[in-house]
C-alpha atoms as a PDB file:
ATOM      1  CA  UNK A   1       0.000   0.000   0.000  1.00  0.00           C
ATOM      2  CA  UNK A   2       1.157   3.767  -0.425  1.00  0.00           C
ATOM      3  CA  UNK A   3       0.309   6.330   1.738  1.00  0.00           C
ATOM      4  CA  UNK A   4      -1.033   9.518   2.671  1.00  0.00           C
ATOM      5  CA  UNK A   5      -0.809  11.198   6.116  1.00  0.00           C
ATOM      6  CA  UNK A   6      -1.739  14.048   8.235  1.00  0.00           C
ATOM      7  CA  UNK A   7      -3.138  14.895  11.950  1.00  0.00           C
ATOM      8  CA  UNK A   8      -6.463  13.940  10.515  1.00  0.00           C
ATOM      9  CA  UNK A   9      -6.646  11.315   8.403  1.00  0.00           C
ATOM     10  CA  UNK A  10      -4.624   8.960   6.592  1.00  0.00           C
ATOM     11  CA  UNK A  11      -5.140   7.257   3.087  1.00  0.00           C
ATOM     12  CA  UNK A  12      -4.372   3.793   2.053  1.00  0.00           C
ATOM     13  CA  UNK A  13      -3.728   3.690  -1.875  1.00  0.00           C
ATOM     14  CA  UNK A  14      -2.939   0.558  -3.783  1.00  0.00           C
ATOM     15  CA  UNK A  15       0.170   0.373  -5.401  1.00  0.00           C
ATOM     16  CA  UNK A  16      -0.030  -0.629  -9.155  1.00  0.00           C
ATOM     17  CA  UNK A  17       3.465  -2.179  -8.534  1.00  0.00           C
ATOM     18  CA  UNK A  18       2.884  -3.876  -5.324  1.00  0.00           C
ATOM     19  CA  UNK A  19       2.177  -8.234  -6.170  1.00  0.00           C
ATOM     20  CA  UNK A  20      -0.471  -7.874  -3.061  1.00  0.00           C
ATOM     21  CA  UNK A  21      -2.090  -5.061  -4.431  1.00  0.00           C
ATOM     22  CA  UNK A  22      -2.334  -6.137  -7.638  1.00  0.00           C
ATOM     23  CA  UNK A  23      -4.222  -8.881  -6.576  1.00  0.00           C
ATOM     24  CA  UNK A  24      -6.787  -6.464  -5.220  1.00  0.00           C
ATOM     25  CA  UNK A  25      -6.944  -4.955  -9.287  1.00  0.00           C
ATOM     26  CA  UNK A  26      -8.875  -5.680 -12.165  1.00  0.00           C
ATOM     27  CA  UNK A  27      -9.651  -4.527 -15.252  1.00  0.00           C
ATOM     28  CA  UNK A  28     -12.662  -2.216 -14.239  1.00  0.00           C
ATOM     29  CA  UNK A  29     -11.133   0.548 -12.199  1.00  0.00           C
ATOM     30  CA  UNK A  30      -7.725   2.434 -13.229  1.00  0.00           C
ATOM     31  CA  UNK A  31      -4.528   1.037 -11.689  1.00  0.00           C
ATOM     32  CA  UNK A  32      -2.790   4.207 -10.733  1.00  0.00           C
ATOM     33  CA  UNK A  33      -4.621   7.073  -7.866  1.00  0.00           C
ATOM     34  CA  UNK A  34      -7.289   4.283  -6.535  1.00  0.00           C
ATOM     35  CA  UNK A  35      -7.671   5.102  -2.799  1.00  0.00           C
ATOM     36  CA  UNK A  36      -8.246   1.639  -0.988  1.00  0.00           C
ATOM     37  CA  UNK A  37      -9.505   3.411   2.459  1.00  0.00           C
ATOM     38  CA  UNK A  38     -10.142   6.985   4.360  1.00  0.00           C
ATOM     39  CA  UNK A  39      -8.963   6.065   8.206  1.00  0.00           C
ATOM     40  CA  UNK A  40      -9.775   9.095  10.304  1.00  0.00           C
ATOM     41  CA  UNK A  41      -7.602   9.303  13.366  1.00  0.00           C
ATOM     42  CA  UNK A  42      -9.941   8.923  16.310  1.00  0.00           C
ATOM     43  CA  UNK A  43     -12.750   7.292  14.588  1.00  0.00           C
ATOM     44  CA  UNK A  44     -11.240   4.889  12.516  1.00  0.00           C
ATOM     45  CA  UNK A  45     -12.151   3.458   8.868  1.00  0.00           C
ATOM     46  CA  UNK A  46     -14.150   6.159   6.809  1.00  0.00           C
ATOM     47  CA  UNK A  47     -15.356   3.666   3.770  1.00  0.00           C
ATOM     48  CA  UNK A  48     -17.507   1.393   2.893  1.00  0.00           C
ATOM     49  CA  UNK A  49     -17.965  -0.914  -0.580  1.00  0.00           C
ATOM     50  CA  UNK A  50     -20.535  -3.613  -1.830  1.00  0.00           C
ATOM     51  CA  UNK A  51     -18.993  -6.398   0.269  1.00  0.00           C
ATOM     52  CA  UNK A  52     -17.161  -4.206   3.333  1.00  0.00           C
ATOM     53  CA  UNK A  53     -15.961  -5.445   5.836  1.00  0.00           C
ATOM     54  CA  UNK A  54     -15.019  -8.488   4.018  1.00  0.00           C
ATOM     55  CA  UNK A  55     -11.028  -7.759   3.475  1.00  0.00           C
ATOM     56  CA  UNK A  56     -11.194  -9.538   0.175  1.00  0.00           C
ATOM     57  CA  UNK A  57     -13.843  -8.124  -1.817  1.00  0.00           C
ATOM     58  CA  UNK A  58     -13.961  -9.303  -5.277  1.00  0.00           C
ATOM     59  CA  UNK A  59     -12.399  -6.962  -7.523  1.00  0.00           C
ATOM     60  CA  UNK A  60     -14.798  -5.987 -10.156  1.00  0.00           C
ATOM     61  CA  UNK A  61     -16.732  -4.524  -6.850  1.00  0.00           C
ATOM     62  CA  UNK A  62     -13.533  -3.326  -5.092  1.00  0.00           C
ATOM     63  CA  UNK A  63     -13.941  -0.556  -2.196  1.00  0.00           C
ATOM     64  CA  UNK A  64     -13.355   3.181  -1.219  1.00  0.00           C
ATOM     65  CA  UNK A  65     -13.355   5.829  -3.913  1.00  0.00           C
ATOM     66  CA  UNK A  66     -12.284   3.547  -6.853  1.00  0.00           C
ATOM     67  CA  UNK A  67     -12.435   5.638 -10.455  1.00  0.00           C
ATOM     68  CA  UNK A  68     -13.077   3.975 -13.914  1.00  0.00           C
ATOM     69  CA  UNK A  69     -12.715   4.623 -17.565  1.00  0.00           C
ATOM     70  CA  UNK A  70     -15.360   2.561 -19.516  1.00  0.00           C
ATOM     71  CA  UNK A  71     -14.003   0.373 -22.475  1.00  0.00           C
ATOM     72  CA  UNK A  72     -17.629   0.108 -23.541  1.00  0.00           C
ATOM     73  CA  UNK A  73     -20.975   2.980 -23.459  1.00  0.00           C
ATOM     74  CA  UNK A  74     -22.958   2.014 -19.816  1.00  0.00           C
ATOM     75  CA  UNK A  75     -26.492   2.461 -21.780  1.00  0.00           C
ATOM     76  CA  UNK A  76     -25.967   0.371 -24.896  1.00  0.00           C
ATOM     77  CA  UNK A  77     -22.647  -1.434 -24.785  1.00  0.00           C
ATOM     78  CA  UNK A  78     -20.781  -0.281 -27.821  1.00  0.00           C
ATOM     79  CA  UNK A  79     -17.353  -0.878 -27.615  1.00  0.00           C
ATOM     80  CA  UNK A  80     -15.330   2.774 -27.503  1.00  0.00           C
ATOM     81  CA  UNK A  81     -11.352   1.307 -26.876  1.00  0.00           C
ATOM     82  CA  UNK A  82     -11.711  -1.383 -29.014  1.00  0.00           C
ATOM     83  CA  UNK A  83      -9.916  -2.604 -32.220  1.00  0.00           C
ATOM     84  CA  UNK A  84     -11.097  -5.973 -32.823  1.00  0.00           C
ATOM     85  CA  UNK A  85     -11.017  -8.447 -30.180  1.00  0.00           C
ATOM     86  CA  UNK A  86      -8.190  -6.682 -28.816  1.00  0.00           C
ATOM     87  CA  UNK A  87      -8.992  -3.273 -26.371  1.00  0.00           C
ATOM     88  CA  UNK A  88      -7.856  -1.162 -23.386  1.00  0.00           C
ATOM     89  CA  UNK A  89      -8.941  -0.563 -20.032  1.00  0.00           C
ATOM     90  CA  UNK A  90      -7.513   3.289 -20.028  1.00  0.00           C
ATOM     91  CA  UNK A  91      -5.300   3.105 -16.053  1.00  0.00           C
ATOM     92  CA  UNK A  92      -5.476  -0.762 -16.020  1.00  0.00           C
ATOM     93  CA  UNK A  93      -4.163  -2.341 -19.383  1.00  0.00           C
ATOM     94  CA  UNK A  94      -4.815  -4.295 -22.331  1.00  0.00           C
ATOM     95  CA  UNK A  95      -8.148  -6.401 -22.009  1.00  0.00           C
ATOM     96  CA  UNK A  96      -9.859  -9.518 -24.855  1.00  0.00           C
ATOM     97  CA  UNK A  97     -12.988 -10.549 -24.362  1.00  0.00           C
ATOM     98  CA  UNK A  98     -14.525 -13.538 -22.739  1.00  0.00           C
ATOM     99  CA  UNK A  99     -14.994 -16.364 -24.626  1.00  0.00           C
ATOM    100  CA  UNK A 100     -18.253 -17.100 -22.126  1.00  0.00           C
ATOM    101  CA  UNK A 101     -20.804 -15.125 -23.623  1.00  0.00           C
ATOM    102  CA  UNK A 102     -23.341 -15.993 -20.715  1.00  0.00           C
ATOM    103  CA  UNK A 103     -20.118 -14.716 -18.628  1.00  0.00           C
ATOM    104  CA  UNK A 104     -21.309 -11.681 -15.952  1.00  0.00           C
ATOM    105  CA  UNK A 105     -19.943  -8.302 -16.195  1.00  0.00           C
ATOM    106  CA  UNK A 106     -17.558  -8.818 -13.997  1.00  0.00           C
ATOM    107  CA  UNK A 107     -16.124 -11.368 -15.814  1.00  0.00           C
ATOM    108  CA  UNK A 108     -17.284  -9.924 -19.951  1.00  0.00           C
ATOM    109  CA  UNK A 109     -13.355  -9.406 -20.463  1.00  0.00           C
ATOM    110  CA  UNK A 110     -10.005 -10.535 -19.505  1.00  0.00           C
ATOM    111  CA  UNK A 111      -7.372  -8.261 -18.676  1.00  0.00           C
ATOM    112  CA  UNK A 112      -4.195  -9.992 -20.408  1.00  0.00           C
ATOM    113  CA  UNK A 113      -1.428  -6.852 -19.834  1.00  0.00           C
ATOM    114  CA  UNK A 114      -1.166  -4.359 -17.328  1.00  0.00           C
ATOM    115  CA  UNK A 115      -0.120  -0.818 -18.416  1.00  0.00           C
ATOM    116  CA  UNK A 116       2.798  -0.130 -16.218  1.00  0.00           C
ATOM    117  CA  UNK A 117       3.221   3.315 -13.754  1.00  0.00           C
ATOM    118  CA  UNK A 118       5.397   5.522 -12.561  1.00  0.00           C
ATOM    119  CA  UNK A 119       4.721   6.382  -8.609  1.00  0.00           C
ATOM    120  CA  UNK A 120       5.850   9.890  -7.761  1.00  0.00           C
ATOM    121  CA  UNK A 121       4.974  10.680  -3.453  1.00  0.00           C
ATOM    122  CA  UNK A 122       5.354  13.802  -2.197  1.00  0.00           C
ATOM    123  CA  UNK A 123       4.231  15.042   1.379  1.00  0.00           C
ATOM    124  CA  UNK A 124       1.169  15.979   0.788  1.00  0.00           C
ATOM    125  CA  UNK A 125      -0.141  14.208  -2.558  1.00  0.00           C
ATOM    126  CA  UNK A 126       1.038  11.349  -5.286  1.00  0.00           C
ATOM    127  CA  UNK A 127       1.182  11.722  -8.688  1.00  0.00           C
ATOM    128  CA  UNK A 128       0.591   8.506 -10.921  1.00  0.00           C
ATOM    129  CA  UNK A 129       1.573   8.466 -14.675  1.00  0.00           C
ATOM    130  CA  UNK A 130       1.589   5.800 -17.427  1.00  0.00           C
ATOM    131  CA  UNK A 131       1.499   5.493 -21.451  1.00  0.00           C
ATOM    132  CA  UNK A 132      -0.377   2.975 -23.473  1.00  0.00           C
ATOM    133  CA  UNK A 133      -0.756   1.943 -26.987  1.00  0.00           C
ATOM    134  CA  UNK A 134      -2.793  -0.935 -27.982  1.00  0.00           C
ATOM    135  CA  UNK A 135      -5.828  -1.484 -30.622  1.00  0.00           C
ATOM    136  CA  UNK A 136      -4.912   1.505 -32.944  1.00  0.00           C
ATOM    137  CA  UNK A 137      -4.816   3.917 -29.831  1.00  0.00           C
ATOM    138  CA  UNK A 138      -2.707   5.750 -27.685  1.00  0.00           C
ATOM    139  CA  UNK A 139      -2.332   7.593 -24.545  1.00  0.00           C
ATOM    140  CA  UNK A 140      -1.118   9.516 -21.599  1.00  0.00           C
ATOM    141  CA  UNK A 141      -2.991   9.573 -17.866  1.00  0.00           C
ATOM    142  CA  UNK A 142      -1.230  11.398 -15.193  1.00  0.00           C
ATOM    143  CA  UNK A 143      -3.473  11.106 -11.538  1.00  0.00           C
ATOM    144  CA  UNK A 144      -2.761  13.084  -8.683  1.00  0.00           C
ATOM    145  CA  UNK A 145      -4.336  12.086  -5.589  1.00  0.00           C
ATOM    146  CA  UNK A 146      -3.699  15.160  -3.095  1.00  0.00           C
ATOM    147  CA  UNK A 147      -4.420  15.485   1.131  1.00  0.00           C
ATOM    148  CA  UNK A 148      -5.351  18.861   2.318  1.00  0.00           C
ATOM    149  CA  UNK A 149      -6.694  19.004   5.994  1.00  0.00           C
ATOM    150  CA  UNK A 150      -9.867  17.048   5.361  1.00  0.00           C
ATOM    151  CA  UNK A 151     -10.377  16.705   1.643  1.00  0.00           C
ATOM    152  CA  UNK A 152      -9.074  14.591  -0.836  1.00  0.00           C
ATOM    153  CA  UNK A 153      -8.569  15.900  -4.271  1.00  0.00           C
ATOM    154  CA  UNK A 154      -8.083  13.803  -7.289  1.00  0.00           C
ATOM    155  CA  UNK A 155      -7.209  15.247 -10.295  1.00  0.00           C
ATOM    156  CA  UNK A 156      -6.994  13.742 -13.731  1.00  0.00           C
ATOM    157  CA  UNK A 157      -5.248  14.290 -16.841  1.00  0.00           C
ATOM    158  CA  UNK A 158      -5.706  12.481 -19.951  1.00  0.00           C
ATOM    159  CA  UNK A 159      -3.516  12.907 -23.435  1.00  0.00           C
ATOM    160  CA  UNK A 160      -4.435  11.262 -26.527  1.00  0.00           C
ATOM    161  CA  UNK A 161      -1.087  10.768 -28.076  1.00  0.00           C
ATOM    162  CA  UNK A 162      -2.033   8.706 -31.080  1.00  0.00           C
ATOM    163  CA  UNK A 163      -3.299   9.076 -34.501  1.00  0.00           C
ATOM    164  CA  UNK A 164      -6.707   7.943 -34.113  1.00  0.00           C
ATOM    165  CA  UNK A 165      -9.588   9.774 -32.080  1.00  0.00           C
ATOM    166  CA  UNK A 166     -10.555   9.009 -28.832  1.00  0.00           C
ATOM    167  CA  UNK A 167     -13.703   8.440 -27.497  1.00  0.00           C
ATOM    168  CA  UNK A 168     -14.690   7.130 -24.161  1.00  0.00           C
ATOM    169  CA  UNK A 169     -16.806   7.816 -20.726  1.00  0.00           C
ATOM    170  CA  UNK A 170     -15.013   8.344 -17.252  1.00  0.00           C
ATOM    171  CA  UNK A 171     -16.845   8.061 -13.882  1.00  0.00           C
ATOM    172  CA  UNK A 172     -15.906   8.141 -10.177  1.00  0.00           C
ATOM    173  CA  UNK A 173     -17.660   5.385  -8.147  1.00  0.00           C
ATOM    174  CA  UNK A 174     -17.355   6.355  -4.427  1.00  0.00           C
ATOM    175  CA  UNK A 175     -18.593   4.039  -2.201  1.00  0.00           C
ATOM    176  CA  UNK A 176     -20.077   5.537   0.914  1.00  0.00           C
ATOM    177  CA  UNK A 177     -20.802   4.295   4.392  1.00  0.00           C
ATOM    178  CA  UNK A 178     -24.461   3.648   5.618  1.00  0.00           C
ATOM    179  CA  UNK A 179     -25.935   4.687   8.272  1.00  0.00           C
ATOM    180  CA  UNK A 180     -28.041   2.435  10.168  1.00  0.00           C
ATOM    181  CA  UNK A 181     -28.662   0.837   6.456  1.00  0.00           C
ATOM    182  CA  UNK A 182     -29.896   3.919   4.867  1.00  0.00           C
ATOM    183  CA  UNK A 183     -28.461   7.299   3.593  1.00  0.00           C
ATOM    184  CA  UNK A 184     -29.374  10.225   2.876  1.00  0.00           C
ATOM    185  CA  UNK A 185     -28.095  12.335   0.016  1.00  0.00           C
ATOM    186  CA  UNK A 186     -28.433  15.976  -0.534  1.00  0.00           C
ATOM    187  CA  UNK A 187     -28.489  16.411  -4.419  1.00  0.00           C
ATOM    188  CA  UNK A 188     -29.362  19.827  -6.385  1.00  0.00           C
ATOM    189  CA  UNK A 189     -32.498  20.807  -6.222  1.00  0.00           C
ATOM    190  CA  UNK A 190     -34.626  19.909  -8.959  1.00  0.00           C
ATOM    191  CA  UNK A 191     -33.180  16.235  -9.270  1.00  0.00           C
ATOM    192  CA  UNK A 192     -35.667  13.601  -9.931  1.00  0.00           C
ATOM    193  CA  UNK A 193     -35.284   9.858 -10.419  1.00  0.00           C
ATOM    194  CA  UNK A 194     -38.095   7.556 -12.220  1.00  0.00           C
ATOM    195  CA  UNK A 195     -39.780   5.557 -10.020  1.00  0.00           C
ATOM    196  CA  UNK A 196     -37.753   2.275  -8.479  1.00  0.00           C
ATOM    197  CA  UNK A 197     -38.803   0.326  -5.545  1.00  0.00           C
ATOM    198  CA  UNK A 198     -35.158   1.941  -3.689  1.00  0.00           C
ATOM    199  CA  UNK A 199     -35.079   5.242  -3.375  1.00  0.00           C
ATOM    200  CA  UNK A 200     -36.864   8.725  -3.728  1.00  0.00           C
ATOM    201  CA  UNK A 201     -36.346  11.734  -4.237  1.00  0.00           C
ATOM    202  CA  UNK A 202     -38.153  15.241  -2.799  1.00  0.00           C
ATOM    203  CA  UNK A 203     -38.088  18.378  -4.871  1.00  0.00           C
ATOM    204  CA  UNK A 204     -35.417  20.424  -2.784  1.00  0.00           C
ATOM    205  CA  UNK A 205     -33.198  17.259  -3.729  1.00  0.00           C
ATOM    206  CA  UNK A 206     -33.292  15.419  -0.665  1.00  0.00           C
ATOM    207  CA  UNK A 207     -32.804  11.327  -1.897  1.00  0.00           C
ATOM    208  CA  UNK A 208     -33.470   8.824   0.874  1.00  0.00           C
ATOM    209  CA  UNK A 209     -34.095   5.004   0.957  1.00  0.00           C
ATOM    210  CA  UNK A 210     -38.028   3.792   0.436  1.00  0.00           C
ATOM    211  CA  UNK A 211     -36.641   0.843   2.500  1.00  0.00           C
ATOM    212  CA  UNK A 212     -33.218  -0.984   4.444  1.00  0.00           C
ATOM    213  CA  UNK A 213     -31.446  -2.920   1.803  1.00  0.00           C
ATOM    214  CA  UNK A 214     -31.408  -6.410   3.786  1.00  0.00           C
ATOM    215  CA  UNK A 215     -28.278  -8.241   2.059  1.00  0.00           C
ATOM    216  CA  UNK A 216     -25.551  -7.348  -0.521  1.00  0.00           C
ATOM    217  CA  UNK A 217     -27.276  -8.995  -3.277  1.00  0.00           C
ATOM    218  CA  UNK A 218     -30.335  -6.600  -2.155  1.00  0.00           C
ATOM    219  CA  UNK A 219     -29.413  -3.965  -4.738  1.00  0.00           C
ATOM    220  CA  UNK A 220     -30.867  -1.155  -6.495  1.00  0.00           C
ATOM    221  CA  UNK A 221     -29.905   1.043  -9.594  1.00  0.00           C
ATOM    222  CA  UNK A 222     -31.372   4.211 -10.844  1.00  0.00           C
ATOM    223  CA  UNK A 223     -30.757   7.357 -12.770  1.00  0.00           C
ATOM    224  CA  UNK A 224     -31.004  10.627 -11.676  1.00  0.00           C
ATOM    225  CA  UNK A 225     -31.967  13.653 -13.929  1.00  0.00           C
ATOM    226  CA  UNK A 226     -29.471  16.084 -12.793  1.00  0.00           C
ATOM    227  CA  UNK A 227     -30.249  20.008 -13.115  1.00  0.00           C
ATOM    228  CA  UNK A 228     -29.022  20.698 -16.447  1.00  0.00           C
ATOM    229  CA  UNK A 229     -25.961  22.517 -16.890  1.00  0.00           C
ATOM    230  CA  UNK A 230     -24.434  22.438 -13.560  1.00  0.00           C
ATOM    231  CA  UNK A 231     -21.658  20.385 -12.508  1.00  0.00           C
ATOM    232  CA  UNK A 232     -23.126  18.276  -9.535  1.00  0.00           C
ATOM    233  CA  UNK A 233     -22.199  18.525  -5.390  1.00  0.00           C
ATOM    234  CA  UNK A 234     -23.348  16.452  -3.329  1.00  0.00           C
ATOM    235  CA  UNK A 235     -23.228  16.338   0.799  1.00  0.00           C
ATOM    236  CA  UNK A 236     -24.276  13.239   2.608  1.00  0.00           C
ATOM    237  CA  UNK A 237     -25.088  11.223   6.218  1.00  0.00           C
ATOM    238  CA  UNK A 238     -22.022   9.738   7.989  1.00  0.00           C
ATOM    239  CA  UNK A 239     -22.291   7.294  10.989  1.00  0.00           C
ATOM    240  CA  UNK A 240     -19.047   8.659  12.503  1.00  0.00           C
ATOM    241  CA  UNK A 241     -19.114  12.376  10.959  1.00  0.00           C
ATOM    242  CA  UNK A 242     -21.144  15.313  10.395  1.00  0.00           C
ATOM    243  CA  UNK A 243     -21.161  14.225   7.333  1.00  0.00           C
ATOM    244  CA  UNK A 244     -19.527  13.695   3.671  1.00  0.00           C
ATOM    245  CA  UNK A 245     -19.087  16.240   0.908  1.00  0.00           C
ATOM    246  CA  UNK A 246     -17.939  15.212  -3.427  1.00  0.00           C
ATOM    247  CA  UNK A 247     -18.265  17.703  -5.748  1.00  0.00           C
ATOM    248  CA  UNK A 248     -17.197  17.511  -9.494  1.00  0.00           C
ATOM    249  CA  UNK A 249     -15.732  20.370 -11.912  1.00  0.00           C
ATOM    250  CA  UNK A 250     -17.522  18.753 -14.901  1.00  0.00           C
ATOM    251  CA  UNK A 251     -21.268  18.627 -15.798  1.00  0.00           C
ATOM    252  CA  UNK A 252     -22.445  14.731 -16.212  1.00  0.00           C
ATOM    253  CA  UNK A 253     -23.872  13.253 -19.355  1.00  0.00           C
ATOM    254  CA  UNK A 254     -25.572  11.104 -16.694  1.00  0.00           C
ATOM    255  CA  UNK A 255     -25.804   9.683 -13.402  1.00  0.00           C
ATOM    256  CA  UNK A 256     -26.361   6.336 -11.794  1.00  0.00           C
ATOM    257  CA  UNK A 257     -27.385   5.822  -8.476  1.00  0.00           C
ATOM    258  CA  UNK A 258     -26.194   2.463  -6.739  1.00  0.00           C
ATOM    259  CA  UNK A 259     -26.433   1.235  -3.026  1.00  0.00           C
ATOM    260  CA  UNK A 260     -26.712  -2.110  -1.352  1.00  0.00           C
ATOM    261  CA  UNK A 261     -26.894  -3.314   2.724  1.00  0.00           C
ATOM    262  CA  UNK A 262     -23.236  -1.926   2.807  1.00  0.00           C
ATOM    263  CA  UNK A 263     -22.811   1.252   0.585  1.00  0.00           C
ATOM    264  CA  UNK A 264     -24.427   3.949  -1.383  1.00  0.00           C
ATOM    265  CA  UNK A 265     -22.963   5.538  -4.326  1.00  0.00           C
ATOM    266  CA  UNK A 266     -23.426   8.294  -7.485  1.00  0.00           C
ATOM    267  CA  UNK A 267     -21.495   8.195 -10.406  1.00  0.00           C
ATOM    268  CA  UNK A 268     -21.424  11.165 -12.670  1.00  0.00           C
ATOM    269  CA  UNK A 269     -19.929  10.160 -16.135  1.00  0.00           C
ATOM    270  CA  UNK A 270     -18.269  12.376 -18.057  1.00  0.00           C
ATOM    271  CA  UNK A 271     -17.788  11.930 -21.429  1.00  0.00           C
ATOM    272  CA  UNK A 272     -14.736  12.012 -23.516  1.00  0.00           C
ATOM    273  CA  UNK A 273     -14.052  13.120 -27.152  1.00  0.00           C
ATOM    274  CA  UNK A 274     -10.227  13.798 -27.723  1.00  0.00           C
ATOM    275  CA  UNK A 275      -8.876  14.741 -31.101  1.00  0.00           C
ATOM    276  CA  UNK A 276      -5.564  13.546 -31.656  1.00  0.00           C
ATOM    277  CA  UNK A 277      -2.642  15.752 -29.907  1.00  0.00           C
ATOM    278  CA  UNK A 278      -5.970  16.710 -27.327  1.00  0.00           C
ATOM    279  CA  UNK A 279      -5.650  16.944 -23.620  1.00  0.00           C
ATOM    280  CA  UNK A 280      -8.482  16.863 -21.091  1.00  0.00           C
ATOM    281  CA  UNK A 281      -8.126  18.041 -17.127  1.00  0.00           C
ATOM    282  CA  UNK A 282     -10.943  17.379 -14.551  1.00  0.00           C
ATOM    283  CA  UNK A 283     -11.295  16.707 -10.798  1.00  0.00           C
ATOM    284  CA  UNK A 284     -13.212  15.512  -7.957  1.00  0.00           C
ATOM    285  CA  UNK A 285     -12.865  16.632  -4.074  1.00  0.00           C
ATOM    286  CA  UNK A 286     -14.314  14.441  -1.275  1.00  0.00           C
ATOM    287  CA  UNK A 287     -14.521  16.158   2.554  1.00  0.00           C
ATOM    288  CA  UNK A 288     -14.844  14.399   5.711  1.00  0.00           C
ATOM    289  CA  UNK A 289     -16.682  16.621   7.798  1.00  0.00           C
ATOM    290  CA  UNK A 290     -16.272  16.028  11.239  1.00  0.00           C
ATOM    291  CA  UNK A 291     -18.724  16.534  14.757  1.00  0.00           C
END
């Protein structure tokens, strides 16, 4: 694990170079900047995922604030980083598919290289960077993953250095603690989410749970209408804080909402279109607010 320190909190980060942390990888989350855990310093483990407190989770679920570049569009499953049966994973490496068609997402596509990272700590942040070319593409992703008091900043940088264009959809996927089973989220007003057995949503933005998720396979997955326009912030219950803040710099093409007996999660997608020689920045802050 690599680390991140102050008097508040501390970050555990998997290390794209480390054998036991590699284990924990896979091909749907990017390699370099993923931050494993938030451990506050008098109230302990800040982070939750699908299967926490199991300290293998599989790792097409993972835990803590994982990020992911799609190789394929979440609504209809085109292929985007694809040349033939051969494709990337942009932060995680070159991926074929599954011979098992009946396979589950989690196991659609193998991932048969690993793109390979530089690891650059500082005191108060780490900067990730690797290159890939594979399928007719090419690319540079530098991740910073930055401590200030208590936020975490992760910024992103993405360089298509090829000849071809390229076109692709980015999304964080925190995972965030329950709190006695449910959460409450404080989106923008004017969000609204179709009907679903899970959750609702009130008109000053307020989402809460229509009912306790009972098991981890007791799931539920919407879409929320975001205000157009604006890029989204969102502050949320906390069983050990006041509560939890994420904001992003971009405004989403769309927005899942995900949450099971351990963890709640949104996941605004942003979507990519880089011209050759093109460079894209964005970022996402997470606070830990405390009592």
């Amino acid at each position: 694990m690599l680390h991140l320190t102050n008097r508040e909190l501390s970050l555990d980060l998997l290390d794209p170079a480390d054998p036991a942390d590699i284990a924990r990888q896979g091909w749907r989350y990017c390699w370099g900047g993923y931050v494993w855990q938030v451990t506050d310093a008098k109230l302990g483990p800040l982070l939750s995922g699908p299967s926490y407190p199991s300290p293998t989770p599989t790792v097409y679920d993972g835990q803590g604030l994982p990020e992911s570049f799609r190789h394929t569009r979440r609504d209809n499953n085109v292929r985007l980083t694809w040349r033939g049966d051969t494709g990337f994973a942009i932060g995680a490496g070159t991926i074929t598919p599954n011979p098992n068609k009946s396979a589950s997402p989690a196991d659609s596509v193998s991932l048969v290289e690993p793109c390979q990272w530089t690891v650059t700590p500082f005191a108060d942040h780490i900067i990730f960077q690797t290159r890939q070319t594979a399928a007719g593409f090419s690319y540079e992703l530098s991740r910073k993953i930055e401590l200030r008091d208590r936020t975490i900043a992760s910024s992103t940088q993405l360089t298509n250095v090829g000849e071809t264009p390229l076109a692709l959809q980015w999304f964080p996927h925190p995972f965030w603690a329950l709190t006695s089973n449910r959460a409450r989220l404080a989106l923008p007003a004017g969000t609204t989410i179709p009907e679903n057995p899970g959750f609702t949503v009130a008109t000053d933005g307020m989402l809460t749970f229509k009912r306790p998720f009972v098991e981890p396979k007791d799931s539920q997955f919407a879409l929320l209408t975001l205000p157009p326009g604006r890029a989204l912030a969102v502050s949320l219950d906390h069983p050990k804080l006041a509560g939890v803040t994420f904001e992003v710099d971009f405004v989403a093409e769309e927005c899942p909402v995900w949450a099971n007996s351990h963890t709640i999660s949104v996941e605004p997608y942003l979507g990519l279109n880089l011209a050759p020689g093109e460079t894209r920045h964005w970022r996402v802050r997470h606070g830990f607010v405390s009592r």
